[in-house]
Protein backbone atom coordinates (compact mmCIF):
# COMPACT_ATOMS: atom_id res chain seq x y z
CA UNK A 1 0.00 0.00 0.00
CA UNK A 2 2.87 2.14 0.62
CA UNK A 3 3.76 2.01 -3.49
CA UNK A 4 0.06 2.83 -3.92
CA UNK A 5 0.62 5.96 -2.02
CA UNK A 6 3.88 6.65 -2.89
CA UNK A 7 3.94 6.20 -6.42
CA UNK A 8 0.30 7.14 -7.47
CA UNK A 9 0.34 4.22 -10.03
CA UNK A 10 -2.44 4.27 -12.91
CA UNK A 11 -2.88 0.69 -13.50
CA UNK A 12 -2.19 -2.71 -11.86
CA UNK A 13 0.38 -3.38 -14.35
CA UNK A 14 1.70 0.02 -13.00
CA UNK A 15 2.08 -0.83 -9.60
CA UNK A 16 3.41 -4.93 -9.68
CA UNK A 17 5.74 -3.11 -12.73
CA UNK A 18 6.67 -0.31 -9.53
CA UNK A 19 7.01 -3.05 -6.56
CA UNK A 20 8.41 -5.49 -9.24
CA UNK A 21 6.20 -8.25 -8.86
CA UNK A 22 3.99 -10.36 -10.53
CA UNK A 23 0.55 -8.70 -11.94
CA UNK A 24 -1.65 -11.72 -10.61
CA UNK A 25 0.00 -11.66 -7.44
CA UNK A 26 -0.45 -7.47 -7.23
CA UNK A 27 -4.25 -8.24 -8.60
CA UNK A 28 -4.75 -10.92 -6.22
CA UNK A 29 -3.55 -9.02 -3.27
CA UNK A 30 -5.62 -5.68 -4.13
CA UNK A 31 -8.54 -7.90 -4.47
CA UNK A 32 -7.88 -8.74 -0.93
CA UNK A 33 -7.19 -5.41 0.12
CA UNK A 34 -10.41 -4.43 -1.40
CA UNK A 35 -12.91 -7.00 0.75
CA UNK A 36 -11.01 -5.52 3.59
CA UNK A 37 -11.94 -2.34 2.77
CA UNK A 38 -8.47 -1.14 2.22
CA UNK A 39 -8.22 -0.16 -1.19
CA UNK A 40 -11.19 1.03 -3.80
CA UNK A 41 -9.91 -0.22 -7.54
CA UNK A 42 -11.97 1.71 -9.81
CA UNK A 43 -12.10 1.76 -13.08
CA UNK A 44 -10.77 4.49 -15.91
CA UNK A 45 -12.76 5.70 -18.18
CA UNK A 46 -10.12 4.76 -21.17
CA UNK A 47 -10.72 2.50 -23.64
CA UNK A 48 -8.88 -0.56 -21.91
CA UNK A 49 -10.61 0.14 -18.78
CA UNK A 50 -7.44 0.08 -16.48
CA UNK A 51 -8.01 -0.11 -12.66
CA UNK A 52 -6.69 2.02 -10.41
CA UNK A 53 -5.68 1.39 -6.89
CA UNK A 54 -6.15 4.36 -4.82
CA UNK A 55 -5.37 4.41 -1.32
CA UNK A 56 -7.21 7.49 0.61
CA UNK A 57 -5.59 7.49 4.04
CA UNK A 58 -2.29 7.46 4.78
CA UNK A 59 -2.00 5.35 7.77
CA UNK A 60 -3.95 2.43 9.45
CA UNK A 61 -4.53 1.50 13.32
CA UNK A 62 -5.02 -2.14 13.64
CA UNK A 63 -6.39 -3.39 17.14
CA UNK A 64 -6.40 -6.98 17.51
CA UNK A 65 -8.11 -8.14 20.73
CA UNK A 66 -6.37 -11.54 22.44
């Protein structure tokens, strides 16, 4: 998420090309990120319809009861 923030990517591809990793693996992990409620991908309005992973915050308190 930091490379999100950081680097303001425009596209998956973008951002596993940034963090130099595997697109799936990026995908797969925003996807996760997004059912946490993490990230929003959304969509651009170009005519591949890249997604965009912007991050709104820029930090996050976790509190894990034990």
């Amino acid at each position: 998420m930091e490379a999100v923030k950081a680097n303001h990517p425009r596209s998956v591809y973008e951002l596993a090309r940034d963090v130099r990793r595997d697109v799936k693996k990026v995908s797969t992990e925003l996807a996760i990120l997004q059912e946490l409620g993490l990230v929003e991908l959304k969509k651009t309005e170009t005519p591949r319809g890249y997604v965009r992973p912007p991050v709104a915050y820029d930090s996050i308190i976790l509190d894990i009861a034990v």
